[in-house]
Protein backbone atom coordinates (compact mmCIF):
# COMPACT_ATOMS: atom_id res chain seq x y z
CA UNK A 1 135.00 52.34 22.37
CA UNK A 2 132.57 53.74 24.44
CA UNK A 3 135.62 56.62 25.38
CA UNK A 4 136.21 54.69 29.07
CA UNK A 5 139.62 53.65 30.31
CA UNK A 6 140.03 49.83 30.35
CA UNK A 7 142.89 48.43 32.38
CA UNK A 8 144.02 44.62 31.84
CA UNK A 9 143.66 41.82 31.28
CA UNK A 10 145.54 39.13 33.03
CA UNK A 11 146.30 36.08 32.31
CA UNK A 12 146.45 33.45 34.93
CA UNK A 13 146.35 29.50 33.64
CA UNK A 14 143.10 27.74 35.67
CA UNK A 15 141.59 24.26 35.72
CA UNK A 16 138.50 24.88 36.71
CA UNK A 17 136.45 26.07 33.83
CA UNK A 18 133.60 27.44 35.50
CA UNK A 19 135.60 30.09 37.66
CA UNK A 20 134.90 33.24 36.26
CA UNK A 21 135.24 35.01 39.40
CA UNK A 22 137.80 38.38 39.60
CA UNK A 23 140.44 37.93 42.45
CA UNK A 24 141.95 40.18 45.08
CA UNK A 25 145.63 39.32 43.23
CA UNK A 26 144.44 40.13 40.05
CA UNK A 27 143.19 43.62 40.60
CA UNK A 28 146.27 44.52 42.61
CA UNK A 29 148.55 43.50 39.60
CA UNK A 30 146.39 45.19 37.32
CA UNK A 31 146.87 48.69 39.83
CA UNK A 32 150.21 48.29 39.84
CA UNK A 33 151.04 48.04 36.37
CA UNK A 34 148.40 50.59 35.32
CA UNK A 35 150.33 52.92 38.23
CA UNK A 36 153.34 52.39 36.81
CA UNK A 37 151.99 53.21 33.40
CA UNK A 38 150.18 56.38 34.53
CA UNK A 39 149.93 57.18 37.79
CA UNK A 40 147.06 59.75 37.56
CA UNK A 41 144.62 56.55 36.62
CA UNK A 42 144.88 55.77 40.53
CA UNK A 43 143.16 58.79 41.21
CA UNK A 44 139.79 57.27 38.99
CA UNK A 45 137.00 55.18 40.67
CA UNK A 46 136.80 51.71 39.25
CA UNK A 47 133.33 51.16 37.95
CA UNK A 48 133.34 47.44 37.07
CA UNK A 49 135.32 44.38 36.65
CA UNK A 50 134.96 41.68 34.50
CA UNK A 51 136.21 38.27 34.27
CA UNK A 52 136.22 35.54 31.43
CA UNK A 53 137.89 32.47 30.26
CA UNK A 54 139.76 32.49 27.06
CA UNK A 55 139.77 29.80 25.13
CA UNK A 56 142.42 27.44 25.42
CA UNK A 57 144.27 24.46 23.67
CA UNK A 58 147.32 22.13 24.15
CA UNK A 59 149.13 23.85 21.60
CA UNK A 60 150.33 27.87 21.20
CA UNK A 61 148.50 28.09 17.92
CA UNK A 62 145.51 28.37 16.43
CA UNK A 63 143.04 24.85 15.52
CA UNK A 64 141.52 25.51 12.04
CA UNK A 65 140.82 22.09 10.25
CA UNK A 66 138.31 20.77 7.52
CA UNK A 67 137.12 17.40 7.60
CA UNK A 68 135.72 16.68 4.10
CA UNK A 69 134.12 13.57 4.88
CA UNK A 70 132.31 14.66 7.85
CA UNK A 71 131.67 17.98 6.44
CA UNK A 72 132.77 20.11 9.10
CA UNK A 73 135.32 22.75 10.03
CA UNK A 74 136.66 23.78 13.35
CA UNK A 75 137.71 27.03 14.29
CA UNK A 76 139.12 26.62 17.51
CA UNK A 77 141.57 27.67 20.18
CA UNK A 78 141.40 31.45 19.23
CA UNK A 79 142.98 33.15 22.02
CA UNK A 80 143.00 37.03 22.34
CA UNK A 81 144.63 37.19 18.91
CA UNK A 82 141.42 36.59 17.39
CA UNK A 83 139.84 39.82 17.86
CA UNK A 84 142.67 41.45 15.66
CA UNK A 85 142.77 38.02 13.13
CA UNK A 86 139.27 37.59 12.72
CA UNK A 87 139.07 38.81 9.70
CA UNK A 88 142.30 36.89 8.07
CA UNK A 89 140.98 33.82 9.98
CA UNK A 90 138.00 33.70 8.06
CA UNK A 91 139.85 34.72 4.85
CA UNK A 92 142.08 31.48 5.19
CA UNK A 93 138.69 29.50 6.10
CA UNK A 94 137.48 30.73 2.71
CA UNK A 95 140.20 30.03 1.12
CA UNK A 96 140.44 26.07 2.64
CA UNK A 97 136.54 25.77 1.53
CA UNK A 98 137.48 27.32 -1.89
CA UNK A 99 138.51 24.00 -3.54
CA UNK A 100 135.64 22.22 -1.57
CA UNK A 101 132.27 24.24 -1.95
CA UNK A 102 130.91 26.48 -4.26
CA UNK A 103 130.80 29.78 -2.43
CA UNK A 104 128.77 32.21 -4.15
CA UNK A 105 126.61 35.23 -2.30
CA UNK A 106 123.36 34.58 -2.18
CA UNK A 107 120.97 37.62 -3.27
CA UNK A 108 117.69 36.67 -1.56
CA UNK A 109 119.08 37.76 2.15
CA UNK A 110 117.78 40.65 3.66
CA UNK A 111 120.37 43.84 4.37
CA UNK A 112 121.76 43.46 7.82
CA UNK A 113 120.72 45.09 10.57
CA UNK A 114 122.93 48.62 11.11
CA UNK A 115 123.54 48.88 14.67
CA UNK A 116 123.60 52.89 16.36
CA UNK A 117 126.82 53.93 17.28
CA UNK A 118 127.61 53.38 20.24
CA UNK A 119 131.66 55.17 20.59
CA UNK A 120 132.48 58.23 20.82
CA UNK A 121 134.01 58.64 17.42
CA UNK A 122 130.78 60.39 15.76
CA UNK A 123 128.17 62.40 17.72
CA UNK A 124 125.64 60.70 19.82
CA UNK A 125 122.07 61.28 19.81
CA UNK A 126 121.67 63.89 22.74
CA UNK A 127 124.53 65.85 20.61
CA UNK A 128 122.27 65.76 17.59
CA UNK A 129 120.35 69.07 17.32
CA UNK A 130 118.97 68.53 13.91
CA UNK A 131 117.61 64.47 15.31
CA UNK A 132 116.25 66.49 18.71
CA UNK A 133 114.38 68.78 16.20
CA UNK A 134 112.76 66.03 14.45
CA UNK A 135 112.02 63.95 17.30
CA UNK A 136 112.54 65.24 21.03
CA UNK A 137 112.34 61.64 22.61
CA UNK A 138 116.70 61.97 21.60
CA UNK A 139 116.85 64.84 23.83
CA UNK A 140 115.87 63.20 26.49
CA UNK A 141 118.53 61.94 28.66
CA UNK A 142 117.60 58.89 31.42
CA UNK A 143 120.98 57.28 31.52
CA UNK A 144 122.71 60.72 32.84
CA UNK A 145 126.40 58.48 33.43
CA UNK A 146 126.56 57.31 29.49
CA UNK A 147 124.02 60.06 28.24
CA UNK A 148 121.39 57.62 27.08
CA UNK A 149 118.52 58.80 25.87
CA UNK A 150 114.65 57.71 25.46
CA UNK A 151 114.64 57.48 21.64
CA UNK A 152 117.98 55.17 22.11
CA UNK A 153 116.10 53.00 24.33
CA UNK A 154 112.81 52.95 22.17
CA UNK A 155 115.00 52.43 18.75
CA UNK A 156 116.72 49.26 20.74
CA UNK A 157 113.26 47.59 20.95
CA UNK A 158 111.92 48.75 17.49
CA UNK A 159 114.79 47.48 15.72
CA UNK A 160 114.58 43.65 14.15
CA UNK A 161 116.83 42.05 16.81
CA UNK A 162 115.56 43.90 19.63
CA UNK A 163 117.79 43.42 23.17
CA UNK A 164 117.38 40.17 24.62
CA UNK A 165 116.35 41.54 28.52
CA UNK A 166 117.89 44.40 29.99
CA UNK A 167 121.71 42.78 29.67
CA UNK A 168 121.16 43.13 26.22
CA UNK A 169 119.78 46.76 26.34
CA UNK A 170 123.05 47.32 28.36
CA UNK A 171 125.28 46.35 25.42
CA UNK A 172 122.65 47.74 22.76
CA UNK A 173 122.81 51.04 24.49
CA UNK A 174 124.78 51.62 27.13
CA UNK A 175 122.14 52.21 29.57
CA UNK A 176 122.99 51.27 33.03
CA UNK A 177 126.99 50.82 31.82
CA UNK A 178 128.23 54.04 33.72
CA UNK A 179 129.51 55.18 37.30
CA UNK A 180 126.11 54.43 39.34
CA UNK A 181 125.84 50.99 37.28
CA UNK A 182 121.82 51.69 37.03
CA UNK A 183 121.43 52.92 40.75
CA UNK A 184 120.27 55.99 39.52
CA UNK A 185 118.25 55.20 35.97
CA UNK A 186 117.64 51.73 36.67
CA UNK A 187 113.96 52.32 37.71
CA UNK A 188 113.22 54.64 34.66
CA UNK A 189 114.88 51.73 32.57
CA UNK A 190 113.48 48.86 33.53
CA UNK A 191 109.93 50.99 33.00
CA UNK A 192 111.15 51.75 29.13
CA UNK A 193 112.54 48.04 28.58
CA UNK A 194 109.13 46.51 29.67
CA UNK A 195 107.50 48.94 27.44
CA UNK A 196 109.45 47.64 24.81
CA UNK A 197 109.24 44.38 24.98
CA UNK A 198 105.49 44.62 25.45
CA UNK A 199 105.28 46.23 21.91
């Protein structure tokens, strides 16, 4: 999405559900297969890893269940499938309430809030002459890794869902996501977030 290479993941079966940790093992598997795949990618710095746990059940299938009496469905066990089913998932929850609830739309709810693009599908705000133009805080760059700029950074906390802390400004903006991982705009950052927040 945001036009970086992403190698992985792995899968290794754990008991312990609070090791998130990345392992030695792990990232040489994940070199070796991405050599093997394309060897020029060995030639790239790795900027970050990241580790998770997937959810898991006894069973190589999803858990999607209604319990009438208790009022309450479980959508469980979604493993890395879901990101692709997601939509079909909640399709067939729909259609297992259908017979149960009446599910209309309701008009009274606001419009939701229409998050800035982030990819690199459409032009970004520092590649926006006619946005610079009408306000130069877009031409400003203070991320220089992910070209993030100070009208990004001020939209993020004007918004209604502004970022929670500067994690959130991370995945709102991509601020602090590049090569340097903040060591270079970090300070100018953390400056705007506060700002932000304060408003």
């Amino acid at each position: 999405m945001y036009g970086n290479v992403m190698l992985g993941p792995t899968a290794e079966d754990l008991t312990d559900r609070t090791a998130t940790g990345t392992s030695e093992e792990g990232f040489a598997f994940l070199r070796e297969k991405g050599a093997a795949l394309m060897p020029i990618l060995l030639r790239e710095e790795v900027t970050a890893t990241y580790a998770g746990l997937r959810a898991a059940i006894d069973r190589n299938d999803y858990l999607i269940d209604v319990d009438d009496e208790r009022r309450y469905v479980l959508v469980g066990g979604i493993r890395s499938t879901g990101l692709t089913a997601g939509m079909a998932i909640a399709e067939h929850v729909g259609g297992l309430l259908g017979g149960r609830l009446e599910l209309t739309g309701r008009p009274d709810l606001p419009a939701p809030p229409r998050m800035p693009n982030l990819g690199e599908a459409g032009p970004r705000p520092f590649q926006d002459a006619a946005a610079i133009a009408a306000d130069p805080e877009y031409g400003r760059i203070v991320c220089f890794c992910e070209r993030v700029t100070r009208g990004e950074i001020r939209d993020a906390y004007a918004s209604v869902i502004p970022p929670a802390g500067l994690d959130g400004l991370r995945r709102r903006t991509r601020a602090m996501n590049g090569r340097c991982q903040g060591f270079y705009c970090g300070a100018e950052v953390r400056v705007l977030a506060e700002q932000g927040a304060a408003r």
